[in-house]
Protein backbone atom coordinates (compact mmCIF):
# COMPACT_ATOMS: atom_id res chain seq x y z
CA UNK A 1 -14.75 43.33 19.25
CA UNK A 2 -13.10 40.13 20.30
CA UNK A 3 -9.43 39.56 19.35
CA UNK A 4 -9.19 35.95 19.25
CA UNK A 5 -9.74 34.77 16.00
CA UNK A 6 -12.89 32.83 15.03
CA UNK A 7 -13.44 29.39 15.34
CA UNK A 8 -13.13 28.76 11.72
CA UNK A 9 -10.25 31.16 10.87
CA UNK A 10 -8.63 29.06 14.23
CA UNK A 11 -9.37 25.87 11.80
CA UNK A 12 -7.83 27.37 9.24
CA UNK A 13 -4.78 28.04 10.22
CA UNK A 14 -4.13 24.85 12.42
CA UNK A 15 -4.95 22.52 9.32
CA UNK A 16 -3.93 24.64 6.46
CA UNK A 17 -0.43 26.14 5.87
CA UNK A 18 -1.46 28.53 3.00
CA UNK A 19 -0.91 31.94 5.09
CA UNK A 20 1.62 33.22 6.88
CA UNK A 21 -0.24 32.61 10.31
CA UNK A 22 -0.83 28.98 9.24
CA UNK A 23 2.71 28.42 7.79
CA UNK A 24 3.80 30.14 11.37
CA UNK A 25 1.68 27.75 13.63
CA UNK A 26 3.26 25.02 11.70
CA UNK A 27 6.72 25.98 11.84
CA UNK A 28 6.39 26.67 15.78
CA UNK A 29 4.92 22.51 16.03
CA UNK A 30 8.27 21.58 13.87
CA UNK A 31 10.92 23.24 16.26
CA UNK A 32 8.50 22.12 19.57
CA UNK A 33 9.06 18.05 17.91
CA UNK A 34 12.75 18.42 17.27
CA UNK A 35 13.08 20.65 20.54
CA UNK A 36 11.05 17.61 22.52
CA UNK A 37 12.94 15.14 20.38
CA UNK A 38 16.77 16.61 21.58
CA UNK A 39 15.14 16.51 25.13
CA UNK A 40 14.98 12.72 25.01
CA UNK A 41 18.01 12.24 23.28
CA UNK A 42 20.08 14.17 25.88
CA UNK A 43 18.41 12.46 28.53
CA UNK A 44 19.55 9.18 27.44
CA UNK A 45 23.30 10.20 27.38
CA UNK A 46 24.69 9.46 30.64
CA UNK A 47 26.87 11.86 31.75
CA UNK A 48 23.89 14.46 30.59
CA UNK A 49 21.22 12.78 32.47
CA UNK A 50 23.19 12.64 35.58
CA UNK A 51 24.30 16.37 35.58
CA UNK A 52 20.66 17.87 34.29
CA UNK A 53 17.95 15.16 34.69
CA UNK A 54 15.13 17.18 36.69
CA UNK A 55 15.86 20.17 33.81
CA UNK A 56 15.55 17.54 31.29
CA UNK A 57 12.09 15.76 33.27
CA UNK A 58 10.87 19.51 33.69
CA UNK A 59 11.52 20.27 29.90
CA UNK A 60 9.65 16.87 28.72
CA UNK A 61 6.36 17.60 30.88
CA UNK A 62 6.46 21.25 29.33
CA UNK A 63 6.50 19.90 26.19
CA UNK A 64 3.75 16.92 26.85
CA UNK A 65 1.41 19.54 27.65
CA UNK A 66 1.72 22.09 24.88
CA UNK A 67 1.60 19.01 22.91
CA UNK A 68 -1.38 17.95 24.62
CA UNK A 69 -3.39 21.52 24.04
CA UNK A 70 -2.41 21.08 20.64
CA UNK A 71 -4.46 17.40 20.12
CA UNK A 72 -7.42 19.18 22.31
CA UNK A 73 -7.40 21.98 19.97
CA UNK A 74 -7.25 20.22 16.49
CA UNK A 75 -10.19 17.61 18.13
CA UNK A 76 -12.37 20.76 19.55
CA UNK A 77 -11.80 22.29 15.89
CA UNK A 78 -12.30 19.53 13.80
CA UNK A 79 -15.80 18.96 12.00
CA UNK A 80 -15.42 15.30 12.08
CA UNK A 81 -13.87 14.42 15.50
CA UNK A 82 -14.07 10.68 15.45
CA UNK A 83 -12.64 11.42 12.04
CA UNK A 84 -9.50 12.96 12.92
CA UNK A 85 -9.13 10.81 15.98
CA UNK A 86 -8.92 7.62 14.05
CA UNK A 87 -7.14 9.39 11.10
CA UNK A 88 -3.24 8.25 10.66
CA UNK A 89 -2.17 11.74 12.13
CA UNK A 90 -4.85 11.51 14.88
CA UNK A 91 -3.27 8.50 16.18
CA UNK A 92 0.53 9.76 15.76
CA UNK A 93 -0.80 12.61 17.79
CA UNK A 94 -1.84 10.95 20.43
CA UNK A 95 0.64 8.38 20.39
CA UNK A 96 3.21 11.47 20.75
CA UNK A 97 1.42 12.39 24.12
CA UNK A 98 1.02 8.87 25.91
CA UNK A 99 4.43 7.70 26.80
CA UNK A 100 5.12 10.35 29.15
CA UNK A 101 1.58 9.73 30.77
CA UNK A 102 2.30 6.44 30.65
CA UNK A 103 5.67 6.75 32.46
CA UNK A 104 3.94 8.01 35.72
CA UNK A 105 2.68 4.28 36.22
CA UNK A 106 5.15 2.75 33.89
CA UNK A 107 9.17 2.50 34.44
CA UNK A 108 11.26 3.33 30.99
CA UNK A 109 7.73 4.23 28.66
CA UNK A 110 9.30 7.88 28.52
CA UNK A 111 12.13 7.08 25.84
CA UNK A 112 8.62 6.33 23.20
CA UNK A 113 8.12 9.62 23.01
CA UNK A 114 10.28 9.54 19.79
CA UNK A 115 7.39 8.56 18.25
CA UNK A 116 6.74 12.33 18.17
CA UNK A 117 9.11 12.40 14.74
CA UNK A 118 6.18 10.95 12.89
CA UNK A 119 4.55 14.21 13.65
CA UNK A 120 6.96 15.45 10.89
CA UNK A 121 5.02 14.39 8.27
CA UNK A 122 2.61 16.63 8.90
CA UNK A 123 4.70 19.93 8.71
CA UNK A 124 6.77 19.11 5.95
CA UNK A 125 4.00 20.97 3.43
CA UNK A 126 5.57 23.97 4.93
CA UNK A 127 8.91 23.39 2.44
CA UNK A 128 7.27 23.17 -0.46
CA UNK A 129 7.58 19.76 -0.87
CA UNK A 130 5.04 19.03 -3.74
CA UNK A 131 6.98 18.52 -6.40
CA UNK A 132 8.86 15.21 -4.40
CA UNK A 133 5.25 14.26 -3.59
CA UNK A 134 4.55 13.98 -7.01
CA UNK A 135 7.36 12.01 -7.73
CA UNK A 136 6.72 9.63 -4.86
CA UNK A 137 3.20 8.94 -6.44
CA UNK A 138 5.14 7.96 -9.67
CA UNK A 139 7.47 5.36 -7.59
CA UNK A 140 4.08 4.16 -5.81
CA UNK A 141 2.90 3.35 -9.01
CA UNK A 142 5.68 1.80 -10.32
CA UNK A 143 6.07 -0.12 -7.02
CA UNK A 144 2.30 -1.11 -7.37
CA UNK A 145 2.67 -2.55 -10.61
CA UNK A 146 5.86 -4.67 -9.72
CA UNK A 147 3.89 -5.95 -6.82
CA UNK A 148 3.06 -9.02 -8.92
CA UNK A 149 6.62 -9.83 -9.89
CA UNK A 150 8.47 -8.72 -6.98
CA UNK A 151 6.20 -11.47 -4.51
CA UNK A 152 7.26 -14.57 -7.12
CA UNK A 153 10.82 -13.29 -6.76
CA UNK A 154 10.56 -12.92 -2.85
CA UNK A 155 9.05 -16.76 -3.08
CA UNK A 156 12.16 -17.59 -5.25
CA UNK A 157 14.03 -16.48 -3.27
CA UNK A 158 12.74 -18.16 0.20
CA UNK A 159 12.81 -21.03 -1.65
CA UNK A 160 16.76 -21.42 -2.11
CA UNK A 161 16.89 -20.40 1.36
CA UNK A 162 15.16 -23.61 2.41
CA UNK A 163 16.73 -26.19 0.01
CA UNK A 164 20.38 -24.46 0.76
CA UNK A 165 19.78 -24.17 4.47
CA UNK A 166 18.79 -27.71 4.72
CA UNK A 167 21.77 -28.98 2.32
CA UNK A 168 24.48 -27.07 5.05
CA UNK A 169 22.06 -28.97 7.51
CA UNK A 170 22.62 -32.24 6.24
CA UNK A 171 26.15 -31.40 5.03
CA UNK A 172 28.30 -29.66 7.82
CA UNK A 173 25.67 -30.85 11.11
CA UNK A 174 25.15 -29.64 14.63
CA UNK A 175 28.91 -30.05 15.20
CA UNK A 176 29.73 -26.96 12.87
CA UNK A 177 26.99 -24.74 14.49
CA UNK A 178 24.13 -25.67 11.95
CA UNK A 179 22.01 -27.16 14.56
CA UNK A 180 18.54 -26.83 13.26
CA UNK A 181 17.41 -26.16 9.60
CA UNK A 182 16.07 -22.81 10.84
CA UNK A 183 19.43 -22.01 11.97
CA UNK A 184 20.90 -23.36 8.57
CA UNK A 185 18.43 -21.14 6.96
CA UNK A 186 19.26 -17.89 8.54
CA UNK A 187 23.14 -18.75 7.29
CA UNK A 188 21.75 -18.87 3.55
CA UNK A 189 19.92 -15.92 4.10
CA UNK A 190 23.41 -14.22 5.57
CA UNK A 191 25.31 -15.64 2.92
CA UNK A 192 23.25 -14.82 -0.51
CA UNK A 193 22.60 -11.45 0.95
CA UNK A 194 26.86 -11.27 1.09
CA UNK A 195 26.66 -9.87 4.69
CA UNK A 196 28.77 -12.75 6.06
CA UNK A 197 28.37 -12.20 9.75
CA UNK A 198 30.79 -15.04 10.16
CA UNK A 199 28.56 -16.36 13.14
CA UNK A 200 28.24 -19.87 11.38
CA UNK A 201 30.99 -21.00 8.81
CA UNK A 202 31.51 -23.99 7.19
CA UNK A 203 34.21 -26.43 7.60
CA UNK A 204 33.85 -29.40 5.27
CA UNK A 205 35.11 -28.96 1.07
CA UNK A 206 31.79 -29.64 0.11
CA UNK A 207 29.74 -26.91 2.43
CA UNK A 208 32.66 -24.17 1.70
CA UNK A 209 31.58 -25.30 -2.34
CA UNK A 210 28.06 -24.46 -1.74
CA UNK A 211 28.23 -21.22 0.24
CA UNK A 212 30.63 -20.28 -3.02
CA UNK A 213 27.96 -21.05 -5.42
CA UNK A 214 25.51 -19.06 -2.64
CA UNK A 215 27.85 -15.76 -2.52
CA UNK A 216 27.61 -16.01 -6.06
CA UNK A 217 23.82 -16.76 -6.76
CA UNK A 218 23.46 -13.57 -4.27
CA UNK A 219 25.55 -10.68 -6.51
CA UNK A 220 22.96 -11.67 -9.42
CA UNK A 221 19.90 -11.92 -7.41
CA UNK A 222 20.51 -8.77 -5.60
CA UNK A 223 19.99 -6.79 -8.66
CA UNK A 224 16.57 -8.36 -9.47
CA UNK A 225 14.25 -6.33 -7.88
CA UNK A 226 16.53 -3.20 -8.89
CA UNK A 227 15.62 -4.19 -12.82
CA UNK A 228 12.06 -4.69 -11.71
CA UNK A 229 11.15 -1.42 -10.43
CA UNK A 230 13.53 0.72 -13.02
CA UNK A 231 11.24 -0.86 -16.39
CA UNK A 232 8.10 -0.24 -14.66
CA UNK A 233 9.60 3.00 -13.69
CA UNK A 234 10.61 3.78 -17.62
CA UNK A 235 6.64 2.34 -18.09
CA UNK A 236 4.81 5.13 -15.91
CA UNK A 237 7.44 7.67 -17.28
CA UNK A 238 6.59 6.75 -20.73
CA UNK A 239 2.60 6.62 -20.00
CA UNK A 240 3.08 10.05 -18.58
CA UNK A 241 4.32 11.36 -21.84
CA UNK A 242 2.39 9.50 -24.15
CA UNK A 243 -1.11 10.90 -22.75
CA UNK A 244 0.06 14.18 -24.10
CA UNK A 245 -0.27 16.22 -21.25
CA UNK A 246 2.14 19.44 -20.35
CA UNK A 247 5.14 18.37 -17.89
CA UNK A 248 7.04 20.79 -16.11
CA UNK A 249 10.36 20.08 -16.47
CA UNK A 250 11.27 21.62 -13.33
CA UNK A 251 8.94 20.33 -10.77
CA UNK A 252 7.82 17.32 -12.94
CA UNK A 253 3.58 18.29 -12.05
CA UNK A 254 1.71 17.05 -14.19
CA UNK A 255 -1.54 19.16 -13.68
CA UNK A 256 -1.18 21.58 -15.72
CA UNK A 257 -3.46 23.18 -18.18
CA UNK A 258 -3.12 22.68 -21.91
CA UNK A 259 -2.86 26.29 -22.75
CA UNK A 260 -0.66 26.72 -19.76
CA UNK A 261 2.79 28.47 -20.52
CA UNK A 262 4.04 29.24 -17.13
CA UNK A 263 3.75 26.50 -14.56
CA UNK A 264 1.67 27.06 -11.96
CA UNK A 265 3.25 24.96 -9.06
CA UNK A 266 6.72 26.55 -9.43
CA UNK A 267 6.54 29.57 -11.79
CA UNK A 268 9.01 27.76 -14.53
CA UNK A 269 8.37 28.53 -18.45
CA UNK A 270 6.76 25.22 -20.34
């Protein structure tokens, strides 16, 4: 009898995380990314990288080839291979390997390998984290229906960039640093954001009047999109309860069964 576990039970616990051997094979992934992760970060500080750079180049190819076995596995495994290997996490899986290949022809590819934190995404079901899933589906939808509204403010909003940009233009000149409208623009953008880099200032009455009226135009445009998003927020919220479905008012899931009084995501009474 062998004692390497079948191909399937393999599969299951490389793509699922609903067993303790599953949940474990995920958790060891998590601490190889951050582990791989603090490898390049270290590297990168000077006096580090001076004192242990062939530990820290020894320590990166160690981890490039576990990670490597890994991607071999999960394509070997899967039942769909061109399927996972032009899925989202198929490509952040590979792109998590390349760099260091790459680095072997390439000078200063190695530092990409922090593209490797995307591979969180793919552990964090490990936590638990269902319930802020859920929630995120309610802000996608409330960011989906302020699409609409948000693009005409966006094209408001370019649009005072261009007229003020090209007023400093023809107000203050090249002599005050506004030597291009493009350059005037990226002021107004500064300026009704209220960053003030202080790069470009004006100097005449009349520009320091209209960057005034700017500063102030930004405080109350700033808190447009804020309003947008917060009523269609209220909107899904209020959908939600209207369709008369259970809500957990712990975990907020929404899946529940009518007759359900325990919820079945977290355990809490309904």
């Amino acid at each position: 009898m062998s004692l390497l576990p079948s191909k399937s039970r393999l599969a299951h616990i490389v793509f699922e995380s609903d067993d303790r051997a599953s949940k474990t094979f995920d958790l060891s992934v998590l601490l190889l990314i951050l582990g791989s992760l603090a490898v390049v970060i270290l590297d990168y500080e000077p006096s580090l990288n001076k004192k242990y750079h062939y530990e820290f180049y020894v320590l990166e190819w160690i981890f490039t080839g576990l990670f490597t076995l890994e991607y071999l596995l999960r394509i070997w495994l899967s039942k769909r291979k061109l399927g996972y290997f032009f899925s989202f996490y198929g490509m952040v899986d590979l792109l998590a390997i390349i760099p260091t290949y790459l680095s072997l022809f390439l000078i200063n590819t190695q530092f990409l390998v922090v593209i490797r934190a995307l591979r969180l995404l793919r552990v964090v079901r490990i936590f638990k984290l269902s319930r802020y899933l859920r929630e995120a589906e309610t802000l996608k939808t409330a960011l989906r229906n302020s699409r609409t509204k948000i693009q005409l403010f966006v094209g408001t909003v370019l649009t005072i960039v261009l007229i003020t940009g090209t007023l400093m233009f023809v107000i203050e000149g090249p002599e005050s640093g506004y030597t291009s409208i493009g350059v005037s623009m990226y002021w107004a953008i500064v300026t009704l954001t209220t960053v003030g880099y202080g790069d470009i200032t004006p100097i005449t009455p009349l520009g320091k009047f209209l960057s005034s009226v700017i500063m102030l135009l930004g405080y109350a445009i700033i808190a447009v999109p804020t309003g947008i998003v917060s009523s269609e927020l209220t909107a899904v919220q209020g959908t939600i309860q209207s369709s008369g479905k259970k809500v957990c008012p712990t975990c907020k899931s929404r899946h529940l069964d009518d007759d359900a009084n325990y919820c079945k995501y977290c355990g809490e009474a309904l």
